[in-house]
N, C-alpha and C. Protein backbone atom coordinates (compact mmCIF):
# COMPACT_ATOMS: atom_id res chain seq x y z
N UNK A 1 71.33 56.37 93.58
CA UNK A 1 72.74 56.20 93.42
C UNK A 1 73.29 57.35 92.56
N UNK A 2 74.72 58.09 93.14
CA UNK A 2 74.78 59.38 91.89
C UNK A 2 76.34 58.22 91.43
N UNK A 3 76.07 59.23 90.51
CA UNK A 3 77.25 58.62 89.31
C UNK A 3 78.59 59.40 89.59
N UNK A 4 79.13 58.79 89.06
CA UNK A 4 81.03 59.24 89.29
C UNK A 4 80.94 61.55 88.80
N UNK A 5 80.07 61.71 88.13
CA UNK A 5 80.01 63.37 87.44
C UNK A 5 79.58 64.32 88.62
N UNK A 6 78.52 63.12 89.30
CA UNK A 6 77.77 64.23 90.21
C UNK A 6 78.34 64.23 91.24
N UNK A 7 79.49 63.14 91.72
CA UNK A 7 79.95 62.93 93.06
C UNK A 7 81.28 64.27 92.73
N UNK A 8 81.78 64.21 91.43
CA UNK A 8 82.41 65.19 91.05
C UNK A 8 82.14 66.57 91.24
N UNK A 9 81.05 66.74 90.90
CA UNK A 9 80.40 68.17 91.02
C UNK A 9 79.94 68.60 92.38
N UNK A 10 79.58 67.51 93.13
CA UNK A 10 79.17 68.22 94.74
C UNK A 10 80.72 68.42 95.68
N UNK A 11 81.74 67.23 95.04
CA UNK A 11 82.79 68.03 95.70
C UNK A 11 83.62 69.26 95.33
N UNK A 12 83.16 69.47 93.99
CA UNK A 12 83.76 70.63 93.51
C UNK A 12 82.61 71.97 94.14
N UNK A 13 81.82 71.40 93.98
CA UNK A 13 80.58 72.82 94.81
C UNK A 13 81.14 73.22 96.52
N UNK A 14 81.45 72.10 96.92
CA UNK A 14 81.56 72.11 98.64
C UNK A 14 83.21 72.83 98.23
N UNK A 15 83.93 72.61 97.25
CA UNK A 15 85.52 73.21 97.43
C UNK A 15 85.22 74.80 96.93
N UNK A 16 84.41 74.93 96.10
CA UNK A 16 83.86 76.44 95.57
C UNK A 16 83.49 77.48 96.45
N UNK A 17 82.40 76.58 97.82
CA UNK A 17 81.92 76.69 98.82
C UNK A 17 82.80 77.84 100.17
N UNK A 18 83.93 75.92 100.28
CA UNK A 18 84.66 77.12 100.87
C UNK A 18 85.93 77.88 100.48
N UNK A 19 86.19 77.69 99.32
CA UNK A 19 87.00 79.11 99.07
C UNK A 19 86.21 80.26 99.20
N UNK A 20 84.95 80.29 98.67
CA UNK A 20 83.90 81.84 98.92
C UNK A 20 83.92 82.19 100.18
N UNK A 21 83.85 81.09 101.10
CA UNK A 21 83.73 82.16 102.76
C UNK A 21 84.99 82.20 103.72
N UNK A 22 86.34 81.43 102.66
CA UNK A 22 87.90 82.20 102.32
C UNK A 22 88.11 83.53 102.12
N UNK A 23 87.58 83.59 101.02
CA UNK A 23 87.54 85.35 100.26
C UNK A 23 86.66 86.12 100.78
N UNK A 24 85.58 85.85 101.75
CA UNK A 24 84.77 86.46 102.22
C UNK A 24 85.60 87.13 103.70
N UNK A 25 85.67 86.25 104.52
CA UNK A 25 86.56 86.12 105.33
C UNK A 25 87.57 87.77 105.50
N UNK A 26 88.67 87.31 103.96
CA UNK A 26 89.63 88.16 103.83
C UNK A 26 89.38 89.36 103.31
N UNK A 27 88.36 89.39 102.40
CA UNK A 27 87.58 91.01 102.26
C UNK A 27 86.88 91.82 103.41
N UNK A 28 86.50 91.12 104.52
CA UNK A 28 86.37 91.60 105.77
C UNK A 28 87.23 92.37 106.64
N UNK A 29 88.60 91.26 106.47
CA UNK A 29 89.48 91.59 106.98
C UNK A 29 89.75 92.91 106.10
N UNK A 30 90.15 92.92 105.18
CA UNK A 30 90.76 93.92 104.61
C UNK A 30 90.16 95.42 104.36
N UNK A 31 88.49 94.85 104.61
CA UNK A 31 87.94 96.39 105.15
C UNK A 31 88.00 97.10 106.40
N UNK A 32 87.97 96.07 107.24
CA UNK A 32 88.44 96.35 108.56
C UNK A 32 89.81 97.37 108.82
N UNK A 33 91.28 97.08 107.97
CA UNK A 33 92.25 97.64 107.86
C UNK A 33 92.18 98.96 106.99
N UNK A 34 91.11 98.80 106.19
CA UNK A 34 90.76 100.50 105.34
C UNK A 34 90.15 101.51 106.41
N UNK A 35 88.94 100.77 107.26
CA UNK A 35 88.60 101.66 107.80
C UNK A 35 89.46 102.21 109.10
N UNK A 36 90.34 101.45 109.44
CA UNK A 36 91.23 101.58 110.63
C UNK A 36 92.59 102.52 110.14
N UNK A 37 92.92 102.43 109.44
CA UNK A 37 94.15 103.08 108.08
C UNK A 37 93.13 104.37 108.05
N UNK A 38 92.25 104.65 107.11
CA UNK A 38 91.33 105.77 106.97
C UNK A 38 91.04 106.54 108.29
N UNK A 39 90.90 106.10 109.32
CA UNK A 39 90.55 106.52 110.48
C UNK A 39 92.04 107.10 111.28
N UNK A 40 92.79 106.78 110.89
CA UNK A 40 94.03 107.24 111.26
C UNK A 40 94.69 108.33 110.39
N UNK A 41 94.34 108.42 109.46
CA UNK A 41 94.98 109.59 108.66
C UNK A 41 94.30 110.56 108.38
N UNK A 42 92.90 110.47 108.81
CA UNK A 42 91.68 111.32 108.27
C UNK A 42 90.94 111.98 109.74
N UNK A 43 90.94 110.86 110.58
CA UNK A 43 90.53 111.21 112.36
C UNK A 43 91.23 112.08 112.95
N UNK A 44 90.27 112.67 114.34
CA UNK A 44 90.67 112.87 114.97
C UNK A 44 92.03 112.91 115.60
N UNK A 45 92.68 113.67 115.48
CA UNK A 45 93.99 114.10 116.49
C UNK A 45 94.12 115.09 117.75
N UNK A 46 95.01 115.03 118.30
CA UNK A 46 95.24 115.80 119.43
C UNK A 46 96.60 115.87 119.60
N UNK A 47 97.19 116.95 119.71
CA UNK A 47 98.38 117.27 119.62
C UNK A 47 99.21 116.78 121.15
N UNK A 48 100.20 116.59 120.77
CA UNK A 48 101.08 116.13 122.09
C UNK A 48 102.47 116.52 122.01
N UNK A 49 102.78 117.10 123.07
CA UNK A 49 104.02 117.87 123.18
C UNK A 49 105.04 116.60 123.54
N UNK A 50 105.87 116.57 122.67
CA UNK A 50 107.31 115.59 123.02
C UNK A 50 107.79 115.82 124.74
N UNK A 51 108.65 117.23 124.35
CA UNK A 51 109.52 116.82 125.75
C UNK A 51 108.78 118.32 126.49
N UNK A 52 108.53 118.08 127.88
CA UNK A 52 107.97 119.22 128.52
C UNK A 52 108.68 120.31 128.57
N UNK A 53 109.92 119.85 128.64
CA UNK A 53 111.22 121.19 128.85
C UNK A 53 111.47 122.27 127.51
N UNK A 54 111.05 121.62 126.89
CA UNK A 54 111.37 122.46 125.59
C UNK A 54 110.99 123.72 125.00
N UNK A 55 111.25 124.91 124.36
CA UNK A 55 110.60 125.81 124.18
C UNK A 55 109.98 125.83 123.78
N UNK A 56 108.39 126.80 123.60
CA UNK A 56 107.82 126.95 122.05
C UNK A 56 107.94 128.07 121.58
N UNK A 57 107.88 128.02 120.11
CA UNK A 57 108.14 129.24 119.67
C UNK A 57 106.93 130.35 119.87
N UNK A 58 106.07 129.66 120.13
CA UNK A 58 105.10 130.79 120.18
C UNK A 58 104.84 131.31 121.56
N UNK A 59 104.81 130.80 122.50
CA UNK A 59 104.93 131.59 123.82
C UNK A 59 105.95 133.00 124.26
N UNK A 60 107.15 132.48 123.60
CA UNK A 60 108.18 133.65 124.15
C UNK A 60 108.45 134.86 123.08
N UNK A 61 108.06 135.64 123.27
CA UNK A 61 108.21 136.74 122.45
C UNK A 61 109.60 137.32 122.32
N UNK A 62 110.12 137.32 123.52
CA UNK A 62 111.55 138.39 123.88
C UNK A 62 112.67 137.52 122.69
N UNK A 63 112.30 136.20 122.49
CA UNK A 63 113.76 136.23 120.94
C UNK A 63 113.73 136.65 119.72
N UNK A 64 112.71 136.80 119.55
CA UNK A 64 112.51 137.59 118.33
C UNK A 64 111.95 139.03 118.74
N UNK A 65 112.13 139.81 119.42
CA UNK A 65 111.99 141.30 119.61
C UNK A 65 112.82 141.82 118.70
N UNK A 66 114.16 141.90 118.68
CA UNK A 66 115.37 142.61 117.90
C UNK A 66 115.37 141.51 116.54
N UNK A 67 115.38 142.37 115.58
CA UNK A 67 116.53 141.79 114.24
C UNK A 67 117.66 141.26 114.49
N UNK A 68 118.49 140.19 113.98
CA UNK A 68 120.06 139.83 114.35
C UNK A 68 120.80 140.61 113.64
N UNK A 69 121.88 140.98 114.26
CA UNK A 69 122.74 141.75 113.77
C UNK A 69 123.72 140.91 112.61
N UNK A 70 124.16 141.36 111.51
CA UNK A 70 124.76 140.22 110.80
C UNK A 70 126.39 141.58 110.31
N UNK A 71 127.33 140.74 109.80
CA UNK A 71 128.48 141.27 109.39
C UNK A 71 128.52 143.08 109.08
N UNK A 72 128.50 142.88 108.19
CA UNK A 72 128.19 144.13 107.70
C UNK A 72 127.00 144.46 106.74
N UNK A 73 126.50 145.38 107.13
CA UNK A 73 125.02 145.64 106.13
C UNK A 73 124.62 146.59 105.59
N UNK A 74 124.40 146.26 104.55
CA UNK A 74 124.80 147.90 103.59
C UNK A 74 123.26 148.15 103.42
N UNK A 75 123.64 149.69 103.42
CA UNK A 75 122.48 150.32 103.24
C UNK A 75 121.66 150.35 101.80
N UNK A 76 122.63 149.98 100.72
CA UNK A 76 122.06 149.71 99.71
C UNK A 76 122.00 148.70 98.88
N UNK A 77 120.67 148.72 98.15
CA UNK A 77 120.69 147.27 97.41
C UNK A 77 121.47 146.81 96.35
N UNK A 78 121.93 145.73 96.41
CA UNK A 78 122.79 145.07 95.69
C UNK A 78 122.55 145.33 94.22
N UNK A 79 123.18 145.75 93.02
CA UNK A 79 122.80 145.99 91.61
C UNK A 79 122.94 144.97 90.70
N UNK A 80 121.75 144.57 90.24
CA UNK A 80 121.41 143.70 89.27
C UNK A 80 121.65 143.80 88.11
N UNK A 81 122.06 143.01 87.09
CA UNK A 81 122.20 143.31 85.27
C UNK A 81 120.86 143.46 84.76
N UNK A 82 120.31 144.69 84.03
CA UNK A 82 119.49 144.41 84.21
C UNK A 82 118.92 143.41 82.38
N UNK A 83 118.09 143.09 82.28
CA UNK A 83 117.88 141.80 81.29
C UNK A 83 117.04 142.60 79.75
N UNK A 84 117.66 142.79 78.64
CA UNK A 84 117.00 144.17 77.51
C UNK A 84 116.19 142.65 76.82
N UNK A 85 115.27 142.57 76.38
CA UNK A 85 114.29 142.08 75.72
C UNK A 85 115.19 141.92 74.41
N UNK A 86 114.86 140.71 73.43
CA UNK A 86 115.52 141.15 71.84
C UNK A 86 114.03 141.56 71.15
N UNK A 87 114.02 142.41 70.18
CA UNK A 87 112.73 142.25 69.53
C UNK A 87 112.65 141.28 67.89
N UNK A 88 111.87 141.13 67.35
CA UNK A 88 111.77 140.32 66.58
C UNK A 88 112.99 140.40 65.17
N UNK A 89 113.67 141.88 64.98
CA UNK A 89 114.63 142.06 63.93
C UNK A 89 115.88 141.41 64.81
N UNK A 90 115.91 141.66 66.30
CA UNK A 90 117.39 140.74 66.25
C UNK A 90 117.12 139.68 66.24
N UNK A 91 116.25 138.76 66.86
CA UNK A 91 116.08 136.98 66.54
C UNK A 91 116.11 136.75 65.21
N UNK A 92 115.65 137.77 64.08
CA UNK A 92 115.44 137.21 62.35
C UNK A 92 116.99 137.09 62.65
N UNK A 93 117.79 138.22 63.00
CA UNK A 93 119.39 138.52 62.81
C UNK A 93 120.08 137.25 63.19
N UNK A 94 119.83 137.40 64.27
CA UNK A 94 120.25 136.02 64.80
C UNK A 94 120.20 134.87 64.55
N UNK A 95 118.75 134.76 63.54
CA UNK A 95 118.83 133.22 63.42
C UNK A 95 119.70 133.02 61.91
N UNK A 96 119.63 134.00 60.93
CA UNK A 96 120.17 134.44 59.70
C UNK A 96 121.43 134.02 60.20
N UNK A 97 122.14 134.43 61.16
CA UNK A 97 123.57 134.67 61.45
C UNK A 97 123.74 133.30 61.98
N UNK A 98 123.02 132.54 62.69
CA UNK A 98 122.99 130.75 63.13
C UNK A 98 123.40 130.04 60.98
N UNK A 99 122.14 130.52 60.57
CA UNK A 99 122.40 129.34 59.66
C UNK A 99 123.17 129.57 58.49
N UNK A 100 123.96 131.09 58.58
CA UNK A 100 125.25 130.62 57.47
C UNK A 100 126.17 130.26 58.13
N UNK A 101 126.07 130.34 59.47
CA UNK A 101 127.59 129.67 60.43
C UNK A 101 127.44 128.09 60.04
N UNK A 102 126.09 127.51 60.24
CA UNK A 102 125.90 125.84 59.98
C UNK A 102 126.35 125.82 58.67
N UNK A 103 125.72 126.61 57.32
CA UNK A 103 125.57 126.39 56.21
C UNK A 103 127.71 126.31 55.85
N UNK A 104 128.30 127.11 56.29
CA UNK A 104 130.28 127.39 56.32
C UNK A 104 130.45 126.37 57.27
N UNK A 105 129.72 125.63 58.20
CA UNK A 105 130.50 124.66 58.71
C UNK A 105 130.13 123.24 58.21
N UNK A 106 128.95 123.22 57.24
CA UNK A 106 128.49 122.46 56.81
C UNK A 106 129.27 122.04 54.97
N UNK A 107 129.89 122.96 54.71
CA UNK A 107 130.75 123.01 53.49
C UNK A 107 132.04 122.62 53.79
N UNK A 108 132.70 122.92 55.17
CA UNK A 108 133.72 122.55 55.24
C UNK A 108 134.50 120.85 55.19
């Protein structure tokens, strides 16, 4: 005869039971979808042309033979500012010249 603990415990074993081949089940499943996912982003491809009519760019040479002609085009290059480095006496200058401006706006 089992007692009221053990009748407890074998139905809790048989509910333990099958939740495990629940979760077993769904970890299957869910490797199944890694390797199918993985196999799709990592596999084999083969390229497929959309619409047959369409150009490619790499077959026809003759549109890109000539340069396009655009507005007007100057023969020379556009002039830049060009950018002078400070060296270390103007940043001291500079920063000297920052902090009596704070120090006069800081009195006011």
């Amino acid at each position: 005869m089992m007692t009221s603990t053990e009748k407890y415990l074998l139905r809790q074993n048989q509910e333990l039971l099958k939740q495990q081949a629940e979760f077993l089940k769904e970890i299957k499943q869910l490797n199944e979808n890694i390797a199918y996912l993985t196999n799709k982003l990592y596999g084999r491809h083969s390229e497929k042309l959309g619409n047959p009519n369409q150009q490619s760019l790499f077959e026809d040479n003759s549109v890109f033979t000539e340069p396009e002609q655009t507005g007007q085009q100057s023969e020379e290059p556009a002039k830049t500012a060009r950018h002078v480095k400070q060296n270390e006496n103007d940043l001291r200058s500079s920063a000297l010249i920052f902090q009596r401006k704070m120090k006069y706006m800081n009195l006011r």
